[in-house]
N, C-alpha and C. Protein backbone atom coordinates (compact mmCIF):
# COMPACT_ATOMS: atom_id res chain seq x y z
N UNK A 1 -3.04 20.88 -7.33
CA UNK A 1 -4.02 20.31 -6.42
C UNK A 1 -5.35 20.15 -7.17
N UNK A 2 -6.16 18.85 -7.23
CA UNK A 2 -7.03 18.82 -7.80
C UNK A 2 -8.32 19.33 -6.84
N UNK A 3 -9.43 19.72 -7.51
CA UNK A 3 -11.30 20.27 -7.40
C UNK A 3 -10.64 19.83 -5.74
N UNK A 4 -11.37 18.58 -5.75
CA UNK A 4 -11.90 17.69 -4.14
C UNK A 4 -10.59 18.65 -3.04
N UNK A 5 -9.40 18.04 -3.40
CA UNK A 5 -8.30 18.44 -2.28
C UNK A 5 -8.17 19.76 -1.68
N UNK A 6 -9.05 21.07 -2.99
CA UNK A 6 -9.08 21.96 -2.74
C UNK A 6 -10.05 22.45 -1.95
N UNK A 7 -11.02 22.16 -2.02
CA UNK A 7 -12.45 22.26 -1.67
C UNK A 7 -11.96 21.60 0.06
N UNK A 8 -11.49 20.17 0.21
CA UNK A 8 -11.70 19.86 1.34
C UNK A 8 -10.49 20.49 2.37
N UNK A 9 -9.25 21.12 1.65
CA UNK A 9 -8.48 21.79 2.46
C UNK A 9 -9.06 23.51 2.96
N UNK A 10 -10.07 23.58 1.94
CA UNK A 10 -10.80 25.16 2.16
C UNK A 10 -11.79 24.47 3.25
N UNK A 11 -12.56 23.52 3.56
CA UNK A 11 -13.29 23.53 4.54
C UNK A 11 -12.42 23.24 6.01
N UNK A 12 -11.61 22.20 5.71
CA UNK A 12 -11.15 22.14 7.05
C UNK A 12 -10.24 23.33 8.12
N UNK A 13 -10.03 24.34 6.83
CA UNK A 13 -9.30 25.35 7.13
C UNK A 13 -9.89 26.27 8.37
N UNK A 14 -11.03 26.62 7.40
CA UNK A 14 -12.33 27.67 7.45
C UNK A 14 -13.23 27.26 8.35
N UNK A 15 -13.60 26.05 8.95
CA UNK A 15 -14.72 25.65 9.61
C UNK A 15 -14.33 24.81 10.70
N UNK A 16 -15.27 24.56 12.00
CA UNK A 16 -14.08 24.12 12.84
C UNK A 16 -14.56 22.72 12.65
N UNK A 17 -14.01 21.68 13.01
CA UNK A 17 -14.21 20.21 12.98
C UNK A 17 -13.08 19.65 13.65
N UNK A 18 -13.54 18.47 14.99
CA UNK A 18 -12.82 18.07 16.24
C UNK A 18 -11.84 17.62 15.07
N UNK A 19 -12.07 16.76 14.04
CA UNK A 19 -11.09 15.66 13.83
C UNK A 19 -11.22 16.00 11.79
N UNK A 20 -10.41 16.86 11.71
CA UNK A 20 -10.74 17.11 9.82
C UNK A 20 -10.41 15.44 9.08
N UNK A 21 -9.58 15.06 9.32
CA UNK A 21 -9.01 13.75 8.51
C UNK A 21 -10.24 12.77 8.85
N UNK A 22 -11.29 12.70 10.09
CA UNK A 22 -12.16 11.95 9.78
C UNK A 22 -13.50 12.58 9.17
N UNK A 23 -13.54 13.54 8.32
CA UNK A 23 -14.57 14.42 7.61
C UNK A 23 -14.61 13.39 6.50
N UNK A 24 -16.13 12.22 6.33
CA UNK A 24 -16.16 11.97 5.10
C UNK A 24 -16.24 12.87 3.88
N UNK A 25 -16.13 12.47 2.44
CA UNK A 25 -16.00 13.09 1.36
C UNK A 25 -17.96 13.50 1.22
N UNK A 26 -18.75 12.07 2.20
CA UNK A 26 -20.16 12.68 1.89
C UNK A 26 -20.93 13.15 2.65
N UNK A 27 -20.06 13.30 3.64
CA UNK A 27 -21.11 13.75 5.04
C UNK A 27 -21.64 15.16 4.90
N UNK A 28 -22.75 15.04 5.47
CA UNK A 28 -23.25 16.28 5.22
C UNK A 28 -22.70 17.63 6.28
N UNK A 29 -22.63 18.60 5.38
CA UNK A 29 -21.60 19.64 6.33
C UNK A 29 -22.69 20.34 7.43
N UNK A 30 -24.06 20.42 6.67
CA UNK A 30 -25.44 21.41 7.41
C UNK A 30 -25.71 20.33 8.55
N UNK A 31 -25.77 19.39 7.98
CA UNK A 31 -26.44 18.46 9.53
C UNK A 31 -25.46 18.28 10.43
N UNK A 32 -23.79 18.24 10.49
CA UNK A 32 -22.69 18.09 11.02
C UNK A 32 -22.89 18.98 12.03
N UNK A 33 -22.99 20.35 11.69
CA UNK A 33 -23.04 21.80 11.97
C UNK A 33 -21.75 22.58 11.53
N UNK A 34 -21.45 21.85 10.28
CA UNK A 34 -20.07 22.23 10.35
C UNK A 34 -20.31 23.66 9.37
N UNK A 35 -21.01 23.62 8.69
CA UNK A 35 -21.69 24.95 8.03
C UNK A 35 -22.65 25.32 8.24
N UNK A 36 -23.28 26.98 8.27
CA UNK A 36 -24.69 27.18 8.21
C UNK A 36 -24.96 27.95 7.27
N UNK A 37 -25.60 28.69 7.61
CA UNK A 37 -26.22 29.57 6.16
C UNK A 37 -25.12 30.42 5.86
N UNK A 38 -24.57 30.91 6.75
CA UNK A 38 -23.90 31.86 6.63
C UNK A 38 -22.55 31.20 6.42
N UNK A 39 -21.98 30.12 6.82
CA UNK A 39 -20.95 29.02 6.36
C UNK A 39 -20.98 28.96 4.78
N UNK A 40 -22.17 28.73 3.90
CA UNK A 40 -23.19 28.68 3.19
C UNK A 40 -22.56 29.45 1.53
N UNK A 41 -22.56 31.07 2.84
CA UNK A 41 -22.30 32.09 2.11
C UNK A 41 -20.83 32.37 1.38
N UNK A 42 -19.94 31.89 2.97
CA UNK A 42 -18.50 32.00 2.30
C UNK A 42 -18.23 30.52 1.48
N UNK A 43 -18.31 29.53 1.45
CA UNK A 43 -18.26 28.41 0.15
C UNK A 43 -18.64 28.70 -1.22
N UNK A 44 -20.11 29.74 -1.28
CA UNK A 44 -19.86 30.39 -2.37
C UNK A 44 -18.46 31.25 -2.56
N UNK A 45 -18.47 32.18 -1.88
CA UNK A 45 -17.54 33.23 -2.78
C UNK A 45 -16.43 32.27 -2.75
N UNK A 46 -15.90 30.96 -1.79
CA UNK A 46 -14.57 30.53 -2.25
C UNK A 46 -14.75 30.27 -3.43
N UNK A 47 -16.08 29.28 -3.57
CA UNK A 47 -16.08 28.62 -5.51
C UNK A 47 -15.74 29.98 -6.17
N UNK A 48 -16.83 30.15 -5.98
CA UNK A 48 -16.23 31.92 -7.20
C UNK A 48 -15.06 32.46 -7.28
N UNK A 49 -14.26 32.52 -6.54
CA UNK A 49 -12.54 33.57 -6.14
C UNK A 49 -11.93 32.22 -6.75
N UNK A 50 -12.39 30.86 -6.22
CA UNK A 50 -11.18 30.21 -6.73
C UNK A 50 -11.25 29.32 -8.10
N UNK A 51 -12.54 29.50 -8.72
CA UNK A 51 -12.85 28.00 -9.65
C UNK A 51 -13.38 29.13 -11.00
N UNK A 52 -13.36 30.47 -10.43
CA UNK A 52 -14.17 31.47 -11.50
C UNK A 52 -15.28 31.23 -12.26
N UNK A 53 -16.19 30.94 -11.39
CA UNK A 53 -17.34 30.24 -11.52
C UNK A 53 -18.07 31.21 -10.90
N UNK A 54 -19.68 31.42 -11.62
CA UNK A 54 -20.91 31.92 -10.61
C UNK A 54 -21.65 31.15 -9.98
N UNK A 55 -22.13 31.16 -9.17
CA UNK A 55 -23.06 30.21 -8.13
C UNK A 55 -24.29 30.78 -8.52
N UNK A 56 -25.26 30.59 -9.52
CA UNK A 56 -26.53 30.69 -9.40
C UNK A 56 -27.41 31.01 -8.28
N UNK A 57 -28.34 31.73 -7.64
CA UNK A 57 -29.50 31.90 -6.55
C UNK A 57 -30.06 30.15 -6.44
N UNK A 58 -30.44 30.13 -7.59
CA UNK A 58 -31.05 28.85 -7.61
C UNK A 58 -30.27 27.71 -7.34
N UNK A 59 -29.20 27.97 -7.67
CA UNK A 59 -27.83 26.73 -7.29
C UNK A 59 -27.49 26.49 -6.30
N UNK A 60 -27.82 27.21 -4.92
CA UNK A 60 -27.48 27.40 -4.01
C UNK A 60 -28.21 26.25 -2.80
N UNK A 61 -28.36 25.25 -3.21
CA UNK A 61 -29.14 24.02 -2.65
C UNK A 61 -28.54 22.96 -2.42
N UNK A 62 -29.26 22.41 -0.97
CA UNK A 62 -27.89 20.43 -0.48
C UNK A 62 -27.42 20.08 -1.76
N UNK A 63 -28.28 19.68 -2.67
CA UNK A 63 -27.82 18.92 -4.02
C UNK A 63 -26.38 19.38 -4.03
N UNK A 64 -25.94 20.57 -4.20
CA UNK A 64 -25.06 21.28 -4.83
C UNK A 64 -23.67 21.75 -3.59
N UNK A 65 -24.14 21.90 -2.25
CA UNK A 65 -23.27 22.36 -1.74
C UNK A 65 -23.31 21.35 -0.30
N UNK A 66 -23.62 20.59 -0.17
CA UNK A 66 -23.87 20.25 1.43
C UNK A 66 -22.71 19.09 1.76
N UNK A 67 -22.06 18.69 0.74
CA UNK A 67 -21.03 17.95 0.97
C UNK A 67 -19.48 18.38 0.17
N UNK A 68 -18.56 17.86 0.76
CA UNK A 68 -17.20 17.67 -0.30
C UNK A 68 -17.28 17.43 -1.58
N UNK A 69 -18.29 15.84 -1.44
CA UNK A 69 -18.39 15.09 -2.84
C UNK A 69 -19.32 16.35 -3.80
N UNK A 70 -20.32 16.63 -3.41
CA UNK A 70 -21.14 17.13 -3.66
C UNK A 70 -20.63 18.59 -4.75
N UNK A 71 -20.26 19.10 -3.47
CA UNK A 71 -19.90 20.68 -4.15
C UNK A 71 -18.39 20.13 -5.55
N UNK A 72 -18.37 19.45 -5.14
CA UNK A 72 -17.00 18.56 -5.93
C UNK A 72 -17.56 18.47 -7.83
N UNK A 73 -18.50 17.82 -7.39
CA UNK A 73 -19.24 17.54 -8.50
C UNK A 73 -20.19 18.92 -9.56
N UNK A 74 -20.16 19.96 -8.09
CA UNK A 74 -20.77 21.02 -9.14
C UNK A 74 -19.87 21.55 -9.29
N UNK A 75 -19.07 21.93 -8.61
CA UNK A 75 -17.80 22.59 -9.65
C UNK A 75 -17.29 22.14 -10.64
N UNK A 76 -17.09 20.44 -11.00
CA UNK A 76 -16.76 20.00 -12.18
C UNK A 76 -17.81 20.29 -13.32
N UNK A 77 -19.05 20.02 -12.85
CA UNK A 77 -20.17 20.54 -13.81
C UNK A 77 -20.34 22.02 -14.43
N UNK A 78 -19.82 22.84 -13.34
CA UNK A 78 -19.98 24.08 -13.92
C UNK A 78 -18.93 24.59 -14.95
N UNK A 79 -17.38 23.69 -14.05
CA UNK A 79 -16.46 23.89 -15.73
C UNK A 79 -16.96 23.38 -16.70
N UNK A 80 -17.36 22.23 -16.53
CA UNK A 80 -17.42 21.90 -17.93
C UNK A 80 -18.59 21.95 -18.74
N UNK A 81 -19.73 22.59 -18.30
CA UNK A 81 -20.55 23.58 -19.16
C UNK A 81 -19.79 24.83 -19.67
N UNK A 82 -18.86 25.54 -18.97
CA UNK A 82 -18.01 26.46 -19.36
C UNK A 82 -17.24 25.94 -20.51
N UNK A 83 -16.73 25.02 -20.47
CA UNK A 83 -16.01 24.83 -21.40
C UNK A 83 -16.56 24.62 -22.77
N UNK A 84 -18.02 23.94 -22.72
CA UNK A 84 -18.79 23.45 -23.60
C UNK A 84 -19.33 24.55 -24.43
């Protein structure tokens, strides 16, 4: 299963949403209400448990987590500074 499929089968799992299959890849999850801070909290530890990745204090911002696409993109970024 690739980054995205994982990420969006961990949200629809974990969070409630009337209709998951119509969850765009960019919608925002905070303004949805589909996460909050505390929503927030467990998306970190999934990245971490599942991508073995740290989530920075500072990383912890919309840029980085407020969408599918989004968090999609920092997890690829963070492998592949890892790898680098």
């Amino acid at each position: 299963m690739d980054v995205k499929s994982t990420i969006r089968q961990f949200v629809t799992e974990n969070f409630y949403l009337p209709d998951p299959a119509a969850l765009d890849d960019n919608a925002s999850l905070i303004d949805l209400g589909v996460v909050d801070s505390t929503g927030v909290l467990e998306v970190i530890s999934f990245l971490e448990g599942t991508f073995e990745l740290t989530v920075k204090e500072d990383e912890t911002v919309p840029e980085n987590l407020d969408s599918i696409a989004r968090i999609t993109a920092y997890v690829e970024r963070k492998r592949l500074a890892a790898a680098a």
